[in-house]
Protein backbone atom coordinates (compact mmCIF):
# COMPACT_ATOMS: atom_id res chain seq x y z
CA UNK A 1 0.00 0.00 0.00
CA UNK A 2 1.48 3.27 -0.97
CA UNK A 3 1.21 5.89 2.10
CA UNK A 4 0.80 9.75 1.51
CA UNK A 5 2.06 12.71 3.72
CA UNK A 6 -0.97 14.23 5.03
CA UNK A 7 -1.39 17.44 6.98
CA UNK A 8 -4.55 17.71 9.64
CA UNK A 9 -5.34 20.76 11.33
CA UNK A 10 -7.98 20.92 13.42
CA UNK A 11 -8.70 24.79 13.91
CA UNK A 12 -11.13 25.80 16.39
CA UNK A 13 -13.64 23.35 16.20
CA UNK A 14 -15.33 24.78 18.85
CA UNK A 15 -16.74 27.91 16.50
CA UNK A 16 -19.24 27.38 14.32
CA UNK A 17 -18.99 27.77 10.94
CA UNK A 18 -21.92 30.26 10.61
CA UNK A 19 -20.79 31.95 13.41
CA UNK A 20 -17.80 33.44 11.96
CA UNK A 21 -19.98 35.37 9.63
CA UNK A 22 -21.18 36.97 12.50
CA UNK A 23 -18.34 37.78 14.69
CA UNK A 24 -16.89 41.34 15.00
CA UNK A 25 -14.52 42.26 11.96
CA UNK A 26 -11.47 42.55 14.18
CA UNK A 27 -12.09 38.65 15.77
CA UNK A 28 -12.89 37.58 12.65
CA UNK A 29 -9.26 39.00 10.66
CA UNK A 30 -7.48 37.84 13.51
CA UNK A 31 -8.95 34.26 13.34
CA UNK A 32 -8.64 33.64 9.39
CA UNK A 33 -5.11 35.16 9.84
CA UNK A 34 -4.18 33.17 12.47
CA UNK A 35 -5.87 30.22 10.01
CA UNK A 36 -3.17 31.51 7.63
CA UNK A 37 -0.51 31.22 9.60
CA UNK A 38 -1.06 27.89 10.71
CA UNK A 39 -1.42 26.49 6.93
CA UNK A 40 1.69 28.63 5.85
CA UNK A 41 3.81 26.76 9.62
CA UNK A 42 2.43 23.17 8.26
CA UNK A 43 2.98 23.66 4.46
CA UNK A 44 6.19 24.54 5.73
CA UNK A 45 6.31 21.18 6.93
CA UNK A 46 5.27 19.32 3.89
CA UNK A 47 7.28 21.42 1.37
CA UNK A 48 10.65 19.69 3.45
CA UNK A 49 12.28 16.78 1.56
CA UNK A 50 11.71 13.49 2.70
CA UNK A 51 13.89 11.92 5.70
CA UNK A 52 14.77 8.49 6.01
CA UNK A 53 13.96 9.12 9.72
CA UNK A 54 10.88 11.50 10.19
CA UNK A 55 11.41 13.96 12.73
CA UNK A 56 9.88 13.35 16.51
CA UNK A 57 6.53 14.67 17.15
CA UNK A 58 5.90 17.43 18.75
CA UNK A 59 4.23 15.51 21.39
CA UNK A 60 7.05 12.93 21.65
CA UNK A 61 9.60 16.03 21.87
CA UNK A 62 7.50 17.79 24.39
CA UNK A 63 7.31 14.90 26.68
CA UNK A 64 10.96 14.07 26.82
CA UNK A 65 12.19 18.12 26.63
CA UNK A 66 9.61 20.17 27.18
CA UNK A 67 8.31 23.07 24.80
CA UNK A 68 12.13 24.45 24.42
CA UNK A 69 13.36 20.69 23.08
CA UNK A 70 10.24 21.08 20.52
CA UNK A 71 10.57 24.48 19.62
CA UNK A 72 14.68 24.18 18.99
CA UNK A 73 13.98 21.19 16.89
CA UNK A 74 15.26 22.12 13.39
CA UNK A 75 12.17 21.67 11.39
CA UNK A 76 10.62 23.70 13.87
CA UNK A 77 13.08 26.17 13.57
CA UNK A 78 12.69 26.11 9.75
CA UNK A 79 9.23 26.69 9.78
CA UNK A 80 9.06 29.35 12.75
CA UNK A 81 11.18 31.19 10.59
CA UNK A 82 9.43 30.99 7.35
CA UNK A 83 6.19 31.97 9.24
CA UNK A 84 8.61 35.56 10.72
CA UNK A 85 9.65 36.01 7.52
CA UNK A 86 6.31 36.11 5.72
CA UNK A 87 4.98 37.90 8.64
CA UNK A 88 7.56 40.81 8.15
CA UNK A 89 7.20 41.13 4.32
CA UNK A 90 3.52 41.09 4.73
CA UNK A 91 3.21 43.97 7.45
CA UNK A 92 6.70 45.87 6.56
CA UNK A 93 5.60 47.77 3.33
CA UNK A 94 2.92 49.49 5.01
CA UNK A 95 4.94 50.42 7.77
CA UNK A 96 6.64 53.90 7.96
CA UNK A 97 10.59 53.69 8.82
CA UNK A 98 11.56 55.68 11.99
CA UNK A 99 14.98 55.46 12.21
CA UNK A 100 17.14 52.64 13.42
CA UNK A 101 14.77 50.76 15.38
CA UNK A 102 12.30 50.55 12.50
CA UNK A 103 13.28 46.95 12.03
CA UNK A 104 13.35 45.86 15.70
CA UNK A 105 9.75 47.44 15.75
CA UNK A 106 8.71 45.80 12.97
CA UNK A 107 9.97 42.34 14.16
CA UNK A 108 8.61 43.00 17.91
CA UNK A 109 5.29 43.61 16.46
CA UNK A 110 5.16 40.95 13.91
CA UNK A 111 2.46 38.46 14.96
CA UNK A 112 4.30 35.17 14.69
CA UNK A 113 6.62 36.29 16.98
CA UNK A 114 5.15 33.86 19.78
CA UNK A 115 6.23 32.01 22.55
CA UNK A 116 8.57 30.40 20.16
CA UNK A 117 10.89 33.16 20.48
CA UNK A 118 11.70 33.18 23.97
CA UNK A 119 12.27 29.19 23.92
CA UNK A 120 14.83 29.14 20.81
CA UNK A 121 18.40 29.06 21.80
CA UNK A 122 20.70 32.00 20.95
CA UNK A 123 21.99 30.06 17.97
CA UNK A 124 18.72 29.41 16.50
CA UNK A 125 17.03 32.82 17.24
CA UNK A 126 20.32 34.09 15.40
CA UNK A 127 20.03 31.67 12.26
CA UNK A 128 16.03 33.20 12.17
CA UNK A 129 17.15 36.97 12.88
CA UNK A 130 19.62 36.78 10.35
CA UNK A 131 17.04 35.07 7.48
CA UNK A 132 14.22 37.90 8.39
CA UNK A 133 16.60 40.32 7.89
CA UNK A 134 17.83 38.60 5.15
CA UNK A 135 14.82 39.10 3.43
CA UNK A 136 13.93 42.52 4.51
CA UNK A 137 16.51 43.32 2.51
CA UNK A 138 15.91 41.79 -0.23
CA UNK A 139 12.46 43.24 -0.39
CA UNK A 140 13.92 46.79 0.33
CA UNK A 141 12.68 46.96 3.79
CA UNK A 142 16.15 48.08 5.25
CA UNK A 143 19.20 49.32 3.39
């Protein structure tokens, strides 16, 4: 039997369909964007090449090193950046530049910038720092 990679996200399950017509504008943006950025972390995911050995679960990771062994693990890390990245080119162009701290502003305000951040080791929040930038720049965000 041949065996596909599947992705399953279960996304609020506890809101109703119908009811998202019907929420506030604000709650619902913030829900379909955080929607967004969940399908952008997991495609992340899927776009990797194939291992022989597939990485630990975030559940198996958790339970043997708590959130910081799962959030340092290097697809994690790959895809944790990819979601900064995007996060910074989407809400950078509309963004006025004030100076030196523009881009320290921009990244302190960038939603993705979750828990995640505070749990990656130096080296890793460097290797992500240094690819947002990375690509700041290349979009003509910073000089």
């Amino acid at each position: 039997t041949r065996q596909y990679p599947a992705i399953i996200v279960d996304v609020n399950t506890w809101v109703d369909p119908r009811a998202i017509v019907k929420m506030p504008p604000l709650r619902r943006t913030t829900l379909v964007s955080k929607l967004e950025r969940t399908l952008a972390h997991e495609l992340t995911h899927a776009a990797e090449p194939p291992r022989k050995k597939a990485p630990a679960s975030g559940k198996q990771l958790r339970a043997t090193g708590g959130y910081a062994a799962y959030a340092n693990a290097p697809h994690e890390v790959r895809a944790f950046m990819n979601e900064l990245v995007r996060d910074v080119l989407v809400s950078g162009p509309g963004r006025k530049k004030r100076g030196g701290d523009w881009f320290s502003d921009l990244l302190k305000s960038a939603p993705g910038r979750s828990r995640v951040w505070y749990d990656l080791t130096d080296r890793n929040r460097n290797r992500v720092l240094s690819a947002v930038y990375t690509a700041a720049q290349d979009a003509g965000l910073v000089a």
